[in-house]
C-alpha atoms as a PDB file:
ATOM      1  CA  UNK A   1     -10.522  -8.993  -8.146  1.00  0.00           C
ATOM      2  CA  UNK A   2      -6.994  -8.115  -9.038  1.00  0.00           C
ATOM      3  CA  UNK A   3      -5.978  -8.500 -12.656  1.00  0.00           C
ATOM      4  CA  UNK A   4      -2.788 -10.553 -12.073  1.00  0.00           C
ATOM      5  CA  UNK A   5      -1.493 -10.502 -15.728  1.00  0.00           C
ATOM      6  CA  UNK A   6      -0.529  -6.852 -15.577  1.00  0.00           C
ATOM      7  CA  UNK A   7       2.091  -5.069 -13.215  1.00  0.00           C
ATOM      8  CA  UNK A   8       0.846  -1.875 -11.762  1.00  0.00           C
ATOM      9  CA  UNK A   9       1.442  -0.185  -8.913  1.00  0.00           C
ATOM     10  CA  UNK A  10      -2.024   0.351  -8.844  1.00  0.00           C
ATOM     11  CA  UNK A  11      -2.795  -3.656  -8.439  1.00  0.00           C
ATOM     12  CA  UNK A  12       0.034  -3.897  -6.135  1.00  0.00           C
ATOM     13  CA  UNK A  13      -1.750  -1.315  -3.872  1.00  0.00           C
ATOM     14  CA  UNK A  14      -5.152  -2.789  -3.901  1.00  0.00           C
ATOM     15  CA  UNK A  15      -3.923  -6.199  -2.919  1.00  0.00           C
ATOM     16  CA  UNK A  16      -2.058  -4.483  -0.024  1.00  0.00           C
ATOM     17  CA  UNK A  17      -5.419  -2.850   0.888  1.00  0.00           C
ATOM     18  CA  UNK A  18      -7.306  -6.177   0.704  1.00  0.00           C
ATOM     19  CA  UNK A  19      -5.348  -8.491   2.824  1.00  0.00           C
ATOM     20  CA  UNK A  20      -4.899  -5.955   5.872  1.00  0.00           C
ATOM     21  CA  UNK A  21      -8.192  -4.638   5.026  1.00  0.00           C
ATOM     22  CA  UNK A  22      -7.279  -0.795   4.640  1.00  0.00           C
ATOM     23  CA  UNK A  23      -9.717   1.388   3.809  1.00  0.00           C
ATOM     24  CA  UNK A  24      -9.159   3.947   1.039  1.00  0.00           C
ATOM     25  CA  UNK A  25     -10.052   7.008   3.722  1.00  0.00           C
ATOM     26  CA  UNK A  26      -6.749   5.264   5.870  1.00  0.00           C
ATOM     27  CA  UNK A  27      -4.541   4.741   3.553  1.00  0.00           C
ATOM     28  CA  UNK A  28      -4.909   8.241   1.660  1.00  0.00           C
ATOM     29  CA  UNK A  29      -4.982   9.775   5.056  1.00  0.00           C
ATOM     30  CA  UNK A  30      -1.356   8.035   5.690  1.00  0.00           C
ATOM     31  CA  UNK A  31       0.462   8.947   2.360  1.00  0.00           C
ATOM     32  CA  UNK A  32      -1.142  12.505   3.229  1.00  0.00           C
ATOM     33  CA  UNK A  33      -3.337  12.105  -0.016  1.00  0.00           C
ATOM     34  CA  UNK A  34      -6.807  13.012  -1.307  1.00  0.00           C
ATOM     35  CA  UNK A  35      -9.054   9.930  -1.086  1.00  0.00           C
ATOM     36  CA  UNK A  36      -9.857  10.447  -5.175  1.00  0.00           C
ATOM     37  CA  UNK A  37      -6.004  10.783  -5.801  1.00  0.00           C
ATOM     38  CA  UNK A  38      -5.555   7.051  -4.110  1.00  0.00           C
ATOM     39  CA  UNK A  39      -8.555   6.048  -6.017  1.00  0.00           C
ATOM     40  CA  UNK A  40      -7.013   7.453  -9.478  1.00  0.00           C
ATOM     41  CA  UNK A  41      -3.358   5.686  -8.163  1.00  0.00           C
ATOM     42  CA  UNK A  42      -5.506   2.061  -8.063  1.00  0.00           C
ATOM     43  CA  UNK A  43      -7.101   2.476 -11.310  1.00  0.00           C
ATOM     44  CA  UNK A  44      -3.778   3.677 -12.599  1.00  0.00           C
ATOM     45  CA  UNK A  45      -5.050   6.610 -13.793  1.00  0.00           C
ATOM     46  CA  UNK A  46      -2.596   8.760 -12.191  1.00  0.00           C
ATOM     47  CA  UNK A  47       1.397   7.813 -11.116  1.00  0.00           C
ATOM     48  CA  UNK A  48       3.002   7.289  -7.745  1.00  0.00           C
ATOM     49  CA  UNK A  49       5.265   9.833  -6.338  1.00  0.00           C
ATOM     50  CA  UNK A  50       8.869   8.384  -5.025  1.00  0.00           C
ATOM     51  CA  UNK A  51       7.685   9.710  -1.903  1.00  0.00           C
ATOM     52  CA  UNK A  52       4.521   8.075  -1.541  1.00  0.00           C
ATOM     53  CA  UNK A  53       5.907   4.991  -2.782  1.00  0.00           C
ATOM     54  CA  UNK A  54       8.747   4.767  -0.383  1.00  0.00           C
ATOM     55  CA  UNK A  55       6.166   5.598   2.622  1.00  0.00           C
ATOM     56  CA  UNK A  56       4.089   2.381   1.429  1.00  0.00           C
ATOM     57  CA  UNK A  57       7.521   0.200   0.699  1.00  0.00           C
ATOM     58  CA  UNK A  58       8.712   1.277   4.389  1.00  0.00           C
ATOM     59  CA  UNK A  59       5.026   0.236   5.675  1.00  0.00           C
ATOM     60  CA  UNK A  60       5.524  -2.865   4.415  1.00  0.00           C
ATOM     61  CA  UNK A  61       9.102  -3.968   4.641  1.00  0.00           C
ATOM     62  CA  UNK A  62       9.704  -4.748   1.149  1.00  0.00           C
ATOM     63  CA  UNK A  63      12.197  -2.611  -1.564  1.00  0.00           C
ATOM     64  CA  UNK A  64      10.730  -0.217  -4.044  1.00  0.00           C
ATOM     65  CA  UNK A  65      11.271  -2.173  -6.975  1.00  0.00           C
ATOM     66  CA  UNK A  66       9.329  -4.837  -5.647  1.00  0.00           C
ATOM     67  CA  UNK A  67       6.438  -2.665  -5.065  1.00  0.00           C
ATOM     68  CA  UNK A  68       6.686  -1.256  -8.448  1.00  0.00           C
ATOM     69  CA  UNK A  69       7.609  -4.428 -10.746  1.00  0.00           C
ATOM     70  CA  UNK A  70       6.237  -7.508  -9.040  1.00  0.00           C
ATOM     71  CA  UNK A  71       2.804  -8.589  -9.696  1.00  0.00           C
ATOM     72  CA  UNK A  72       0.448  -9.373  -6.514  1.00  0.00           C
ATOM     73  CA  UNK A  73       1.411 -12.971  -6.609  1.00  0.00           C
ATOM     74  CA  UNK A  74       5.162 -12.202  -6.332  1.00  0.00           C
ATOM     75  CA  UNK A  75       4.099  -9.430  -3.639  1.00  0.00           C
ATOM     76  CA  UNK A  76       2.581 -12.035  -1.666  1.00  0.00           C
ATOM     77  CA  UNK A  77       5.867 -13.585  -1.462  1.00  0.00           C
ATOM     78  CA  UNK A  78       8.205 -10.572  -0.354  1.00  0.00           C
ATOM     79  CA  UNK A  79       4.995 -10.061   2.567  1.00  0.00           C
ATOM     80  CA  UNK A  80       4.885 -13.309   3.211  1.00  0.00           C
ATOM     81  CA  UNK A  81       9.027 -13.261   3.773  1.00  0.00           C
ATOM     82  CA  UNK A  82       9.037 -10.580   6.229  1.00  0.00           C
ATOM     83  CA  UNK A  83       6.081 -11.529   8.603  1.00  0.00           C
ATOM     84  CA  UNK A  84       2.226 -10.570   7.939  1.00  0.00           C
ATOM     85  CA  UNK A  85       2.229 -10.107  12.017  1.00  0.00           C
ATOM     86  CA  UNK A  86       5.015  -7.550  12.027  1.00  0.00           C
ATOM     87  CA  UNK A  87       3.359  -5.836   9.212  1.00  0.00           C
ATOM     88  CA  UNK A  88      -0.011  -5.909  10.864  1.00  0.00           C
ATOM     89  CA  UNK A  89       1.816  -4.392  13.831  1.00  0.00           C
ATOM     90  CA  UNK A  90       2.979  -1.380  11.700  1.00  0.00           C
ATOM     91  CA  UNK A  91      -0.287  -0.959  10.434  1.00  0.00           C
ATOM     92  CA  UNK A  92      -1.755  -0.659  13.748  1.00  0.00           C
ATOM     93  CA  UNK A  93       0.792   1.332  15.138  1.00  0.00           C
ATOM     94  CA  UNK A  94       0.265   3.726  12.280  1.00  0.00           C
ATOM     95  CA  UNK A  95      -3.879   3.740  12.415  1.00  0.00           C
ATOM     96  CA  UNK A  96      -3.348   4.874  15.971  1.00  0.00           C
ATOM     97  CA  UNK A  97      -0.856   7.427  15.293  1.00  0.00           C
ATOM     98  CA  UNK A  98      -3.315   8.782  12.601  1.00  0.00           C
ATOM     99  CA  UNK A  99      -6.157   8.434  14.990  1.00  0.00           C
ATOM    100  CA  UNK A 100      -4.618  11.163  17.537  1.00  0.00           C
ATOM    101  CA  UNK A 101      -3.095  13.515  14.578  1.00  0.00           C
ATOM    102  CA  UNK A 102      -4.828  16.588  15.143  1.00  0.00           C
ATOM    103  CA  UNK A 103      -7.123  17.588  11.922  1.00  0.00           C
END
């Protein structure tokens, strides 16, 4: 469950995970990131590079700051805005594109 009554990235990124049902492997994999290093990121262990934020903010269609500042349930909002099937598109688009990168 996410802890709504703190802002982290860290929650922000878990509740992305959960409703388009990412796996850790997948998403670390696409911000070209150890799996442990994600893990650290969600437990807020560990920071979020510009780079890796702006790669998930892209993904998603929303503006850093709202990755960064809102809480999940304002998230939901700025997802909800710009169209969970375009979004679900991306993602797919990007699993494949992962799928064929050469190891």
């Amino acid at each position: 469950m996410i802890n709504k009554s703190k802002i982290t990235v860290g929650n922000n990124l878990k509740y992305i995970r959960t409703i388009y049902k990412i796996s850790v492997k997948e998403f670390a994999t696409f911000l070209e990131m150890s799996e442990n290093n994600f893990h650290k990121i969600e437990r807020n262990e560990i920071g979020l590079s510009f780079m890796h934020a702006s790669k998930i903010a892209d993904l998603i269609g929303i503006s850093l700051d709202v990755l960064i500042k809102d809480d999940a349930i304002n998230l939901a909002h700025h997802i909800n805005e710009k169209g969970d099937e375009i979004i679900k598109q991306n993602w797919e688009t990007i699993k494949s594109k992962l799928k064929n990168a050469p190891l």
